[in-house]
C-alpha atoms as a PDB file:
ATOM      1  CA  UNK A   1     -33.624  59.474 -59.861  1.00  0.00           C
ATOM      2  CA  UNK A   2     -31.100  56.792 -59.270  1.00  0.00           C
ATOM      3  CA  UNK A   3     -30.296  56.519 -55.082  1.00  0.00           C
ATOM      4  CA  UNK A   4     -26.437  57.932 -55.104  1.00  0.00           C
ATOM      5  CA  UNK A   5     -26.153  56.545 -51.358  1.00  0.00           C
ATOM      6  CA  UNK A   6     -22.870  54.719 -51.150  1.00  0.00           C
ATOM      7  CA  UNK A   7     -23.371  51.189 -49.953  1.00  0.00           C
ATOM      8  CA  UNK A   8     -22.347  50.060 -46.318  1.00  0.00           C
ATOM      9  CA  UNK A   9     -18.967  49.169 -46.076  1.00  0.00           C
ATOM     10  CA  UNK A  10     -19.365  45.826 -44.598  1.00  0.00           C
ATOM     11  CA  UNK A  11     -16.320  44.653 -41.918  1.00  0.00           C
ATOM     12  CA  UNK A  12     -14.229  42.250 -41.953  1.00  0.00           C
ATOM     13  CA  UNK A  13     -14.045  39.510 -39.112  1.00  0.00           C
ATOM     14  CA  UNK A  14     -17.143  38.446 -37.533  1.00  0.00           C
ATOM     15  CA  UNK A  15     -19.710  40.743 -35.399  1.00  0.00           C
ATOM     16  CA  UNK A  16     -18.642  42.095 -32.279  1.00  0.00           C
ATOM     17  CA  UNK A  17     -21.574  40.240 -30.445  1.00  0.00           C
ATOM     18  CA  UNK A  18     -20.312  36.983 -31.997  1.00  0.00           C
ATOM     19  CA  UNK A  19     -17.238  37.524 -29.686  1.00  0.00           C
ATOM     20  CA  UNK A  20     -19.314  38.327 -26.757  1.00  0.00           C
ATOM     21  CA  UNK A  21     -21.651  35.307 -26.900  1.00  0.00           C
ATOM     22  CA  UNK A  22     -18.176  33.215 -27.204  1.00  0.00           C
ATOM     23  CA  UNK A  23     -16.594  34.596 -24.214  1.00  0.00           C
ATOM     24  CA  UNK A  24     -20.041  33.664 -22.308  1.00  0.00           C
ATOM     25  CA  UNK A  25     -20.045  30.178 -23.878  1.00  0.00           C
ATOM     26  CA  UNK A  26     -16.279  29.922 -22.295  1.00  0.00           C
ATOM     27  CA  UNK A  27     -17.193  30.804 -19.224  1.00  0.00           C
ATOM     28  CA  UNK A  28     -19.835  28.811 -18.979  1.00  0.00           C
ATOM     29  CA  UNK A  29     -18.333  25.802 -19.583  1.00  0.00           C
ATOM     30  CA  UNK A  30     -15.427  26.981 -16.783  1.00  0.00           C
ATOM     31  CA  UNK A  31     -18.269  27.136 -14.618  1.00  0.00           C
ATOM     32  CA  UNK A  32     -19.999  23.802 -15.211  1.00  0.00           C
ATOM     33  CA  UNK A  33     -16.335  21.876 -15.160  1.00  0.00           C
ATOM     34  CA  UNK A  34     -15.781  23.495 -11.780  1.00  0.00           C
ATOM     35  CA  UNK A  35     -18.711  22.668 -10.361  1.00  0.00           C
ATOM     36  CA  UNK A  36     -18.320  19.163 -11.780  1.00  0.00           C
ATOM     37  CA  UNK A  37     -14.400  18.593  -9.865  1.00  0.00           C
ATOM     38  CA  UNK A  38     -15.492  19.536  -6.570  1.00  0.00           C
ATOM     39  CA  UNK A  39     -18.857  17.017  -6.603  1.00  0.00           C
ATOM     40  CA  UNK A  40     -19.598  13.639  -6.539  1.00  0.00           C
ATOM     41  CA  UNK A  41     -19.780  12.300  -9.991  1.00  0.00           C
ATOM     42  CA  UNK A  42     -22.465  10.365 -10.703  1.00  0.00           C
ATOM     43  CA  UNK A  43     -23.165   8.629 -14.369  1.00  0.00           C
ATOM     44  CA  UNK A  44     -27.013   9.805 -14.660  1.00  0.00           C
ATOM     45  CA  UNK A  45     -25.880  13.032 -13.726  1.00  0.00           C
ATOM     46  CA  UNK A  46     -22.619  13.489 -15.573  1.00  0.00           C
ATOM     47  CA  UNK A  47     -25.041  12.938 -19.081  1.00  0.00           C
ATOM     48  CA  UNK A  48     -27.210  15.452 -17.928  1.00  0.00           C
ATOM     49  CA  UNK A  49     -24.553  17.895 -17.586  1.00  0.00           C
ATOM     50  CA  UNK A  50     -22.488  16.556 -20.290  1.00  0.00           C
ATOM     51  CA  UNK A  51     -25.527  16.908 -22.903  1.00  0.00           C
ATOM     52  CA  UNK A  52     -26.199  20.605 -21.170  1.00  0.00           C
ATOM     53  CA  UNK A  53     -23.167  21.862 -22.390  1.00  0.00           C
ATOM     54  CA  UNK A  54     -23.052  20.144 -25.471  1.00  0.00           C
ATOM     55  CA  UNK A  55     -26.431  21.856 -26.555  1.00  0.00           C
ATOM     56  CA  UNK A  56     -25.019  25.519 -25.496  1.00  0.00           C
ATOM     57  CA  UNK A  57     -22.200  24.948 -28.072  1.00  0.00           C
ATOM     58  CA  UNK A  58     -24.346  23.372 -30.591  1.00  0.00           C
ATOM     59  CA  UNK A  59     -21.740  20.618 -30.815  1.00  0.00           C
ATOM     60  CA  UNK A  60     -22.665  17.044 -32.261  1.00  0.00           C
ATOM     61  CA  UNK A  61     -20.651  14.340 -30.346  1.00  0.00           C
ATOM     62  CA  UNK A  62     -21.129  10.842 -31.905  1.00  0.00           C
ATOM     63  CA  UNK A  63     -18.994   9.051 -29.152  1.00  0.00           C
ATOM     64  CA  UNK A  64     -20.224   7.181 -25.897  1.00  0.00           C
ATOM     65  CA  UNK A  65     -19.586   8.323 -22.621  1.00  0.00           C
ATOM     66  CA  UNK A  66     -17.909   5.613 -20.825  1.00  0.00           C
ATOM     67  CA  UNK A  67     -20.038   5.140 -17.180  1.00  0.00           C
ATOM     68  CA  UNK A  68     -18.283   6.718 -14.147  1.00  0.00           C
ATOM     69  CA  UNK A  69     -18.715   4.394 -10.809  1.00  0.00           C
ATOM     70  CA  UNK A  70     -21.387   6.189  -8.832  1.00  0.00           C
ATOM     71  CA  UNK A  71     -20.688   7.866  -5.713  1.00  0.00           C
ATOM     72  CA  UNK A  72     -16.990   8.337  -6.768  1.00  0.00           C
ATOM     73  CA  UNK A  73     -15.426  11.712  -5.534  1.00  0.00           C
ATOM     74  CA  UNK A  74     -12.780  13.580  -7.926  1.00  0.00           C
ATOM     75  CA  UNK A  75     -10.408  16.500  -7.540  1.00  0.00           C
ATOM     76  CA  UNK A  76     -11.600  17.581  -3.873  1.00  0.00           C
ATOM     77  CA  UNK A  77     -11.152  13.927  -2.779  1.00  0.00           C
ATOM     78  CA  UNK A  78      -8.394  13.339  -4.039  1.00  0.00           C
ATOM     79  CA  UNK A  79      -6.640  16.548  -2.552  1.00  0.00           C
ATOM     80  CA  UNK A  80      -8.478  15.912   0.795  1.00  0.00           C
ATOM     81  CA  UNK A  81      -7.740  12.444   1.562  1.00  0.00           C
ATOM     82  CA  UNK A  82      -4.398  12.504   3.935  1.00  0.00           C
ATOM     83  CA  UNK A  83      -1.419  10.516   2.834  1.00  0.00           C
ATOM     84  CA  UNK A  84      -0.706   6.721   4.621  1.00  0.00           C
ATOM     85  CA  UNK A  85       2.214   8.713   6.405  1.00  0.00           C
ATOM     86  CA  UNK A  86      -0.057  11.614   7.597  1.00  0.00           C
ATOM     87  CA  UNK A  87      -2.465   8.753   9.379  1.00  0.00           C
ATOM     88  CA  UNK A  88       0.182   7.102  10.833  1.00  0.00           C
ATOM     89  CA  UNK A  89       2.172   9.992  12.425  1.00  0.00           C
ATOM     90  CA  UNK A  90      -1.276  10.997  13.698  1.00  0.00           C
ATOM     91  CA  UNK A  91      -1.464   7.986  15.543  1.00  0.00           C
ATOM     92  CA  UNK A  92       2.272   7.831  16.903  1.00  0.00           C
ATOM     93  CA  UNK A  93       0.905  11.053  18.601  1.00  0.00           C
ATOM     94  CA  UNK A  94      -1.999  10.245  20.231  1.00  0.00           C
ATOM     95  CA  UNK A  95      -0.159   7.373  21.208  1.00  0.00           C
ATOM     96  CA  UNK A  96       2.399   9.478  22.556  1.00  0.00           C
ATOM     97  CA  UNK A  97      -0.168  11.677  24.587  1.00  0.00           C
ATOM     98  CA  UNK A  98      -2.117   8.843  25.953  1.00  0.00           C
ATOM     99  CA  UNK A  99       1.351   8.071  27.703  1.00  0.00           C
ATOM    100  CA  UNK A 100       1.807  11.191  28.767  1.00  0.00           C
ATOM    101  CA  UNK A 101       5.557  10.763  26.880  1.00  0.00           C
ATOM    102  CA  UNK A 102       4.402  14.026  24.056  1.00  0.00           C
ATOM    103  CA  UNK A 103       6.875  15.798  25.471  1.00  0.00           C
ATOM    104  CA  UNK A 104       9.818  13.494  24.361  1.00  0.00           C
ATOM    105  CA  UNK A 105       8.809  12.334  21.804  1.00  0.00           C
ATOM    106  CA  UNK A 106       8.608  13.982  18.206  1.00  0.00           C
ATOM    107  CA  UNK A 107       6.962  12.601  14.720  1.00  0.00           C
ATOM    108  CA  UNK A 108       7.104  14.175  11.670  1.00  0.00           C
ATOM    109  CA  UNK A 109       6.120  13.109   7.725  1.00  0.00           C
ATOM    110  CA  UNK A 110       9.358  14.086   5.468  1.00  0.00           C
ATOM    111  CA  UNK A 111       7.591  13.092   1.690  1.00  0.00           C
ATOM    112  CA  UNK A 112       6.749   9.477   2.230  1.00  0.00           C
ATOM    113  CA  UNK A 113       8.708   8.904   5.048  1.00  0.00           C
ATOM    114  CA  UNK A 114       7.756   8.904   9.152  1.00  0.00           C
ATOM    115  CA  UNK A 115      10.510  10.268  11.275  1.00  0.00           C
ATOM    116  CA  UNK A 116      10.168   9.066  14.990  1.00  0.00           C
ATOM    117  CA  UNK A 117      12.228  11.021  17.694  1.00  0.00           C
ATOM    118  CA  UNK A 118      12.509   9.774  21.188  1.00  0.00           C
ATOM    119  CA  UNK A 119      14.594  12.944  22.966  1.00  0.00           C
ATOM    120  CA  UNK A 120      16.202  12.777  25.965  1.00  0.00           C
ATOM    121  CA  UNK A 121      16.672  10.002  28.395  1.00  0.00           C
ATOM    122  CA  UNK A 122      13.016   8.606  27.337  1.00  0.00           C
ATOM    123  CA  UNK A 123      13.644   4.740  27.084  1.00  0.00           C
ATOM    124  CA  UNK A 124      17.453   4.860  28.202  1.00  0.00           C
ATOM    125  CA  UNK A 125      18.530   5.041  31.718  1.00  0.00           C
ATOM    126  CA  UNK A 126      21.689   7.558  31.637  1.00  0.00           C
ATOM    127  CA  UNK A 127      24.585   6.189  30.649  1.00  0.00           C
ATOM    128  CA  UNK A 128      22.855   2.949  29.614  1.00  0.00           C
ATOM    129  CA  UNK A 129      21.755   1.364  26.315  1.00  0.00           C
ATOM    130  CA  UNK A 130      18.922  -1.214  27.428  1.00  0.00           C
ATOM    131  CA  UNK A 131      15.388  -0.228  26.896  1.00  0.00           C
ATOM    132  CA  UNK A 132      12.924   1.115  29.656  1.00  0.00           C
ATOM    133  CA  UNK A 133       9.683   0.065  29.251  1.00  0.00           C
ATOM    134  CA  UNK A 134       7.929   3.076  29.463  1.00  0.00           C
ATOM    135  CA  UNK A 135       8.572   3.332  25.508  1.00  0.00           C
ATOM    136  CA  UNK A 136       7.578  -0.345  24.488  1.00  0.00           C
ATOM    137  CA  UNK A 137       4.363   0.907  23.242  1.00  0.00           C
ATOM    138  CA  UNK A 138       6.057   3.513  20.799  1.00  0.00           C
ATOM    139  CA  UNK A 139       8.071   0.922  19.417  1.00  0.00           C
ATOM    140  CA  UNK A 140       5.515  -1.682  18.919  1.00  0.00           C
ATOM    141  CA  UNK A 141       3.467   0.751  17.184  1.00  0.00           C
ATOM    142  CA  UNK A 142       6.894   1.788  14.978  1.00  0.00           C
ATOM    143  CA  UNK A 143       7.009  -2.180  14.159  1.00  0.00           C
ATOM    144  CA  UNK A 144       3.498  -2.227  12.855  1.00  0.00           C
ATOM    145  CA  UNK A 145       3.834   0.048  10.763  1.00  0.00           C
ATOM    146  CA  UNK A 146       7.042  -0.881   9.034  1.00  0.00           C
ATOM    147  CA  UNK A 147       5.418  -4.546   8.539  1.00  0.00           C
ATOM    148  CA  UNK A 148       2.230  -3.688   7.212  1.00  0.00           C
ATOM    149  CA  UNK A 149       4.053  -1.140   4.919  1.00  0.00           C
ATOM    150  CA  UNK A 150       6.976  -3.534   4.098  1.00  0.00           C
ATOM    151  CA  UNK A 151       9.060  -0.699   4.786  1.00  0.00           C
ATOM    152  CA  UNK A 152      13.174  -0.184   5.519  1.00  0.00           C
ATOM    153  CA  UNK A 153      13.707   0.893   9.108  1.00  0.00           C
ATOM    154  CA  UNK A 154      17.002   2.950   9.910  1.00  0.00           C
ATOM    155  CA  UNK A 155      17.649   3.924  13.735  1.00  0.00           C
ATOM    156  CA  UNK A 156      20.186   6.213  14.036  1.00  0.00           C
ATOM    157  CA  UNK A 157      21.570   6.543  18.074  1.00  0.00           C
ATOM    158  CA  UNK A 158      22.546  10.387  19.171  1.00  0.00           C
ATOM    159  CA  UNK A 159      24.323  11.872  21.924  1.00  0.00           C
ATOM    160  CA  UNK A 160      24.926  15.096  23.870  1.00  0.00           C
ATOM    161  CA  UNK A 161      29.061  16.343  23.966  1.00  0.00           C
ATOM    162  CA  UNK A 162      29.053  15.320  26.913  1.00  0.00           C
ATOM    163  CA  UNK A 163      32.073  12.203  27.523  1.00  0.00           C
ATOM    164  CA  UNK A 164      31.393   9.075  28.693  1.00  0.00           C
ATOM    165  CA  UNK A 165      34.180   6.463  29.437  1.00  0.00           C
ATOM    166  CA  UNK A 166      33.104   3.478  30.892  1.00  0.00           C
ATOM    167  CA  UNK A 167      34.147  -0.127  30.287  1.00  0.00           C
ATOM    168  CA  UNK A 168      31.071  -0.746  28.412  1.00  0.00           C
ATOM    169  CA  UNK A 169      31.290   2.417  26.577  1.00  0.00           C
ATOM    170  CA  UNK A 170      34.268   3.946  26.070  1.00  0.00           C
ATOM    171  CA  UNK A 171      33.132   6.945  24.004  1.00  0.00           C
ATOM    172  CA  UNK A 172      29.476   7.900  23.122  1.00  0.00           C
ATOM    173  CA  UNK A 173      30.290   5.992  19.933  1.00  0.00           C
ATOM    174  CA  UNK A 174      29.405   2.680  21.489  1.00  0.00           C
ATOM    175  CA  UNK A 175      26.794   3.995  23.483  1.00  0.00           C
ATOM    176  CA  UNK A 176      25.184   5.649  20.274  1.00  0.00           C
ATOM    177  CA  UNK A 177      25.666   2.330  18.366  1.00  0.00           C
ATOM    178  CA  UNK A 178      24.458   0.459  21.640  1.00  0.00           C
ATOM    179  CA  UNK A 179      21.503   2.415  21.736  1.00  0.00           C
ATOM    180  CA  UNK A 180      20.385   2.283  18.186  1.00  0.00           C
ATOM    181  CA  UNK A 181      21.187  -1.446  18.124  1.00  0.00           C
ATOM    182  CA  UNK A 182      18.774  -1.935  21.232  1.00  0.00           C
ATOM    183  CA  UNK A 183      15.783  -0.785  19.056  1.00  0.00           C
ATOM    184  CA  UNK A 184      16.714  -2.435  16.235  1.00  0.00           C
ATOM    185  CA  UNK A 185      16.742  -5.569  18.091  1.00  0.00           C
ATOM    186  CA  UNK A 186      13.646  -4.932  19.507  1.00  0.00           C
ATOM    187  CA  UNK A 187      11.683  -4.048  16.095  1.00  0.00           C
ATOM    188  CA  UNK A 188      13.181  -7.900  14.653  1.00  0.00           C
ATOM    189  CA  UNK A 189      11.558  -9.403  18.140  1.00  0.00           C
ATOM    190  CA  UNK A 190       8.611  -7.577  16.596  1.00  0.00           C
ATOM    191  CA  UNK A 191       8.730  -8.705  12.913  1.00  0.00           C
ATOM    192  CA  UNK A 192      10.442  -6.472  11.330  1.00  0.00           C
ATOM    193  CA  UNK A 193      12.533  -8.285   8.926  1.00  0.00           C
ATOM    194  CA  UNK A 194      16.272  -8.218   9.891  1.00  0.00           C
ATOM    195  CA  UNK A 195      16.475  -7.189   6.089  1.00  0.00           C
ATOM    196  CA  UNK A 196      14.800  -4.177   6.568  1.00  0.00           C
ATOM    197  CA  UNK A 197      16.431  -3.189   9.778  1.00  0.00           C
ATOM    198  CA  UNK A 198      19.559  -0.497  10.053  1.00  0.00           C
ATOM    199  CA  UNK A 199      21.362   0.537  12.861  1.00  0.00           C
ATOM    200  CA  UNK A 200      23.577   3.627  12.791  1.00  0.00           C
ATOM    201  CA  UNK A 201      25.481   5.600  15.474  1.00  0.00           C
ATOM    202  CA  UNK A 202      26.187   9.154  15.265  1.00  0.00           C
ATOM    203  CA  UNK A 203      27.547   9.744  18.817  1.00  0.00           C
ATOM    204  CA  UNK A 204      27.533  14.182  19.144  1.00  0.00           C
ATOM    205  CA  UNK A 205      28.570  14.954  15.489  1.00  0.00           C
ATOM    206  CA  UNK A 206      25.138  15.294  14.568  1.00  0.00           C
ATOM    207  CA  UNK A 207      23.391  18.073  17.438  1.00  0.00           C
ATOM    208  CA  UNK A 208      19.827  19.114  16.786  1.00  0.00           C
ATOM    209  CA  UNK A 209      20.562  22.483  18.658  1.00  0.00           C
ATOM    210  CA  UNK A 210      23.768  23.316  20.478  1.00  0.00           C
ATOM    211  CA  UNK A 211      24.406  21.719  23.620  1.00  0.00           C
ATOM    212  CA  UNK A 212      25.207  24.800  26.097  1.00  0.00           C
ATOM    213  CA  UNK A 213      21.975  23.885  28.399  1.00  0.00           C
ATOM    214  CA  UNK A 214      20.597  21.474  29.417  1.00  0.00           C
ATOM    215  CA  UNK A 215      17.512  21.486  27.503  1.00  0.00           C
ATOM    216  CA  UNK A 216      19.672  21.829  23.921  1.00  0.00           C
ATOM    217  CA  UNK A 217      21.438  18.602  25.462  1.00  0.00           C
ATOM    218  CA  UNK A 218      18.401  17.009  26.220  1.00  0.00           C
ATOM    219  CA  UNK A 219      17.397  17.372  22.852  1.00  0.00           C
ATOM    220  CA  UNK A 220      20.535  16.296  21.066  1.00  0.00           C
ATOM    221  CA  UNK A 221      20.281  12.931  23.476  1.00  0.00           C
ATOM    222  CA  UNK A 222      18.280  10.980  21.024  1.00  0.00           C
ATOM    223  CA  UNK A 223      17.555   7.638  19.141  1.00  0.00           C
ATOM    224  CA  UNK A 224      15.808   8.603  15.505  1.00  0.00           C
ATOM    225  CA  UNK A 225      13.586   6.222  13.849  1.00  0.00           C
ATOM    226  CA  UNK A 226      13.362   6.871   9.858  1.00  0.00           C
ATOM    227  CA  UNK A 227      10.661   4.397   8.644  1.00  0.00           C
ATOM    228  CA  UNK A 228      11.164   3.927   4.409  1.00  0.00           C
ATOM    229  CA  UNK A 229       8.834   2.588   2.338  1.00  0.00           C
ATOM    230  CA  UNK A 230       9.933   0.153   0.069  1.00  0.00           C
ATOM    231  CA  UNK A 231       9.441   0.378  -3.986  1.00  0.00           C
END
């Protein structure tokens, strides 16, 4: 008696646990990338791995690996390793603390550039535009680093709303420019190219807070160093 069973419908597409072993094989791959970014990459090692993963995918590769420099760190490294800018500012602070001058003086990284702030009367006697010592070190340290960079230095001079007329300084305009000239001068004794040096006053059009104590017009007194590198 012939068998009237009706044959399997077969369908289309490939088996479901084709899918499944192809999500795995994704995922493990995901996992061995990961683990090779955040390691040290070493060449024996990188063929090991390399040949691991082309086995799971049954994948023949006829190209050479190219060797990778041992003890070379990737992605964590490179994400890790602080910027020249970040080092530098680091130091202008401990500087800053070891003279016991933290409190007037503020550094900050803006992209690729180191912003030094010296706030108040630090390195000015009131009223006066020649340099106290007590900041020397600062700005030796502000010099090195724009030569060894080759960097463009601007120093911008700041002051409070209050007036000042004297014969030497008629307005804080000239005692602004007077002040930011004074450091300028100083960073060329230094070796900072005069090429590289800027000097701009601001006088009180440019207040960092507003100036109804005497703490906001401590803060708007002030002589800003902007250190650019070049290229």
């Amino acid at each position: 008696m012939a068998d009237l069973t009706p044959p399997e419908e077969v369908k289309a597409g490939a088996p479901e646990w084709v899918v499944t072993f192809g999500d795995m094989m994704s995922l493990l791959m995901c996992f061995f990338v990961l683990l090779l970014s955040f390691s040290t990459m070493e060449s024996e090692r990188f063929k090991v791995v390399a040949g691991y993963i082309r086995e799971a995918f049954g994948v023949q590769v006829t190209e050479r690996f190219t060797e990778i420099p041992a003890g070379e760190t990737l992605i964590a490294e490179s994400f890790n390793e602080p910027s020249a800018a970040a080092v530098a500012v680091g130091d202008m602070k401990k500087l800053a603390e070891e003279l016991n001058l933290d409190s007037f003086v503020e550094t900050e990284v803006e992209k690729d550039q180191i912003k030094v702030t010296l706030t108040g009367e630090l390195g000015f006697a009131p009223g006066q535009a020649d340099i106290g010592p007590e900041v020397y070190p600062l700005l030796d340290q502000a010099a090195k680093i724009a030569t060894s960079w080759g960097a463009s230095v601007t120093v911008s001079g700041h002051t409070d709303n209050t007036p000042t007329s004297t014969p030497r300084f008629p307005s804080n305009w000239e005692l602004s420019a007077a002040r930011a000239a004074a450091v300028v001068r100083y960073l060329r004794e230094k070796g900072v190219p005069g090429t590289h040096l800027e000097a701009v006053a601001y006088a009180d059009t440019r207040p960092l807070t507003e100036n109804f104590t005497a703490e906001g017009r401590r803060r708007n007194r002030r002589v800003e160093i902007l250190i650019k590198p070049n290229g």
